[in-house]
Protein backbone atom coordinates (compact mmCIF):
# COMPACT_ATOMS: atom_id res chain seq x y z
CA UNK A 1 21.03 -0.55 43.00
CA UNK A 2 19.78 -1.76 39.81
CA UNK A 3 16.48 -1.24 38.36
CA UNK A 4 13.67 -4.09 38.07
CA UNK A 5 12.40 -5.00 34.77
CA UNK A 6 9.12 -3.17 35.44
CA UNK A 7 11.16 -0.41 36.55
CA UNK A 8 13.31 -0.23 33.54
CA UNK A 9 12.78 2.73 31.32
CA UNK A 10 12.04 1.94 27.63
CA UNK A 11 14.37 4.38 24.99
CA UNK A 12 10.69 5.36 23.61
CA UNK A 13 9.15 6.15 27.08
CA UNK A 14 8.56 9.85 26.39
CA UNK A 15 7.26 8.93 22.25
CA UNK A 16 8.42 9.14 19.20
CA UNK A 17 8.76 11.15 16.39
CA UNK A 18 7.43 9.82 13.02
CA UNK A 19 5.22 10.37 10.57
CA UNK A 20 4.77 8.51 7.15
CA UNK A 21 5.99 10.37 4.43
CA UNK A 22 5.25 7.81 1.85
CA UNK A 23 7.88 6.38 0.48
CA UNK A 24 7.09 3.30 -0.14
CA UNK A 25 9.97 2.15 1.47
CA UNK A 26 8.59 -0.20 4.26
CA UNK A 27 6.88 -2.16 1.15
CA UNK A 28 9.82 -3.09 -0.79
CA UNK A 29 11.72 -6.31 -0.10
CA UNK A 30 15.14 -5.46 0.81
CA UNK A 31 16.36 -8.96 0.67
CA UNK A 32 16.00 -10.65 3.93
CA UNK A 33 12.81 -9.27 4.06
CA UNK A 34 10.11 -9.87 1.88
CA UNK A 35 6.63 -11.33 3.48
CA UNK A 36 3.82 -9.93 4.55
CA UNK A 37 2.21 -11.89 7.00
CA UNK A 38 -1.55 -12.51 7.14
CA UNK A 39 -4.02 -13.31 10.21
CA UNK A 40 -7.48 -14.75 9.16
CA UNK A 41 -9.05 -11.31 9.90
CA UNK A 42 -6.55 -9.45 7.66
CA UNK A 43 -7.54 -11.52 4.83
CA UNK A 44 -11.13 -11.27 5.80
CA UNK A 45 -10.98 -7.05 5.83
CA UNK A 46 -8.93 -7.31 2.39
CA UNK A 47 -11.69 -9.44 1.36
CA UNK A 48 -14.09 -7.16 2.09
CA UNK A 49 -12.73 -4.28 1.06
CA UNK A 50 -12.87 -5.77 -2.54
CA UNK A 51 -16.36 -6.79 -1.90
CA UNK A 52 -15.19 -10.78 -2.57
CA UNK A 53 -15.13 -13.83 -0.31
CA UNK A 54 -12.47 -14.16 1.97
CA UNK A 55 -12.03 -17.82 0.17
CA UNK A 56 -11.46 -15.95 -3.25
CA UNK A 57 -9.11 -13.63 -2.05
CA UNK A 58 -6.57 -16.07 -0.51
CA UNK A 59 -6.68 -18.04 -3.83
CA UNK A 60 -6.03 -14.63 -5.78
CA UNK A 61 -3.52 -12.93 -3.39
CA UNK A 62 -1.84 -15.20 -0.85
CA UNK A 63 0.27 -18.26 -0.66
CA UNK A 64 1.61 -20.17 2.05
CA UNK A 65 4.99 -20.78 3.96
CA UNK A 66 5.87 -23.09 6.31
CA UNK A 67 2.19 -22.96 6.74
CA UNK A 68 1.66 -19.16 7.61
CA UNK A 69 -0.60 -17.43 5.25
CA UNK A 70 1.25 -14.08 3.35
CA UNK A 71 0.75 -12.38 0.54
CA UNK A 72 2.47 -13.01 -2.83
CA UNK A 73 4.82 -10.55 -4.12
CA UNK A 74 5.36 -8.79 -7.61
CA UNK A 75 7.30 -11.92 -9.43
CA UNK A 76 9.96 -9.54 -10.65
CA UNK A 77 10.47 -7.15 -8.24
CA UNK A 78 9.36 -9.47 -5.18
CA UNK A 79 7.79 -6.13 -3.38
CA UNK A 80 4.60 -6.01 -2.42
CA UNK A 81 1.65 -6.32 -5.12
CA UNK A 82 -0.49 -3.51 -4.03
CA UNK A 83 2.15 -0.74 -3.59
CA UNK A 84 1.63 1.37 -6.71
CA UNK A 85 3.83 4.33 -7.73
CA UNK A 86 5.30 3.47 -4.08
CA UNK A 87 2.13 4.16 -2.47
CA UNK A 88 -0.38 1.98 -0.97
CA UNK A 89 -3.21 0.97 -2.93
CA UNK A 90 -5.13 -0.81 0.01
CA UNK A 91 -4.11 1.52 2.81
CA UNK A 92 -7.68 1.29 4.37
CA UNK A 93 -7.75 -2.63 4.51
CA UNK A 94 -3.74 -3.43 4.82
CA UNK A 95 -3.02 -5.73 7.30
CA UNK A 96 -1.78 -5.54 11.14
CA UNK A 97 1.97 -6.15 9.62
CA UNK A 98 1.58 -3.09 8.01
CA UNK A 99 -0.58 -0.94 10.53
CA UNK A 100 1.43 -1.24 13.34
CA UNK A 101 5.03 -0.44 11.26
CA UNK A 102 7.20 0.70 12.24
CA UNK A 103 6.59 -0.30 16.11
CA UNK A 104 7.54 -3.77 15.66
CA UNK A 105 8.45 -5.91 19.00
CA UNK A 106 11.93 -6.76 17.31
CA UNK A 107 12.67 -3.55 16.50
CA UNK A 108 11.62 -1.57 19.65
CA UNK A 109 15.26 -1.38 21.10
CA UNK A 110 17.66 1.70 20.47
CA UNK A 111 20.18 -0.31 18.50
CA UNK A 112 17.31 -2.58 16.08
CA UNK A 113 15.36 0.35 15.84
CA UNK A 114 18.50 2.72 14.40
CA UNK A 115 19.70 -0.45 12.30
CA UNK A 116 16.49 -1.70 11.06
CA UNK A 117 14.16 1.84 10.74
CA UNK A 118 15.74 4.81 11.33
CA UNK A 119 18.58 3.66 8.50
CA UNK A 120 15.92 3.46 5.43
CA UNK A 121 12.63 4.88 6.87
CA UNK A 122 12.09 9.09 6.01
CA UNK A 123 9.21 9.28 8.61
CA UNK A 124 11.76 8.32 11.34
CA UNK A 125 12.10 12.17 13.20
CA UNK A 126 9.61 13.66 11.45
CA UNK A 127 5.42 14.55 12.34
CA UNK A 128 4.25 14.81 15.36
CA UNK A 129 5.36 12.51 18.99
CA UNK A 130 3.94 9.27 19.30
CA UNK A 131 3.18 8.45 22.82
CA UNK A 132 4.98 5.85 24.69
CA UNK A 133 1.01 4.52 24.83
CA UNK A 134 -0.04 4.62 21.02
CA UNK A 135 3.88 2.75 20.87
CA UNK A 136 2.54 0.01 23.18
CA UNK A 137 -0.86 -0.31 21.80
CA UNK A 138 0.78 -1.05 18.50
CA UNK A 139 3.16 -3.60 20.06
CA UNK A 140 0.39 -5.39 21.44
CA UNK A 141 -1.33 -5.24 18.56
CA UNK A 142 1.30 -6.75 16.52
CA UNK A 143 2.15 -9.34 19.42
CA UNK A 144 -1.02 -10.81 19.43
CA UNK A 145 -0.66 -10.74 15.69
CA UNK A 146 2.31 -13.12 15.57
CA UNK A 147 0.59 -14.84 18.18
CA UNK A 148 -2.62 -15.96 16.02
CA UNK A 149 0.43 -16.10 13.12
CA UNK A 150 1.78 -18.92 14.75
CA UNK A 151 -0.70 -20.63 17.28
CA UNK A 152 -0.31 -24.31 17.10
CA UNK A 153 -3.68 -24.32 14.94
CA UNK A 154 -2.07 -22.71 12.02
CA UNK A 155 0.03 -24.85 10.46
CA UNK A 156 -1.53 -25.12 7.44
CA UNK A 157 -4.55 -23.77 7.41
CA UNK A 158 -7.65 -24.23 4.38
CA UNK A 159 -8.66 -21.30 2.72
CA UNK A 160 -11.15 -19.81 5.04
């Protein structure tokens, strides 16, 4: 008897282990990688967080493709502009790309997630469990994310 999708048994059900040990890792492009996708209310809390408008801090930071708002890379290195001495330098205000990593939907099955995080990423196995819950929180999270990402709405957007 096979089990029914609601049935089925995630890899993660019983959590875990990680723990950021800040590398600096997860914020370098390693080539087919590079952007760091923003929703209007990530560029709203990075706006705030540098006390300017939302408006000003598109123009300074981000740039569009294929009409999805991310922020611009270090020209020479193409990794991300506010990772200093490979640590985050907006870690308070960095976006839901960032927040929910490494619990990614694409990466969430045994094979991805050994290819695509446990491969580069030190916190992978380290720290405390993470609960099969906090995991789907952060899935959802990053879901609806993509979702507002790429609503019909969003192709290109003004600076808001």
């Amino acid at each position: 008897m096979s089990e029914s999708a609601s049935e089925k048994q995630e890899w993660w059900n019983k959590g875990v282990r990680f723990q950021c040990q800040g590398s600096g890792k997860c914020c370098i492009s390693r080539g087919e990688y590079g952007y760091v996708y923003l929703t209007l209310s990530d560029r709203q809390r990075f706006a705030k967080h540098f006390d300017m408008r939302t408006s000003s801090f598109t123009r300074k930071f981000c740039e569009q493709t294929e009409g999805i708002w991310h922020l611009k890379t270090d020209p020479q290195t193409k990794d991300c502009l506010f990772l200093l001495e490979n640590k985050c330098s907006v870690y308070k205000a960095r976006p839901t790309q960032c927040r929910t990593w490494p619990f990614w939907p694409e990466v969430m099955n045994a094979k991805s997630w050994k290819k695509e995080v446990a491969s580069f990423c030190p916190g992978v196995g380290k720290g405390p469990v993470i609960s099969a819950q906090k995991i789907s929180k952060a899935l959802k999270e990053q879901t609806q994310s993509e979702k507002e990402l790429m609503g019909p709405d969003k192709l290109i957007t003004p600076l808001q």
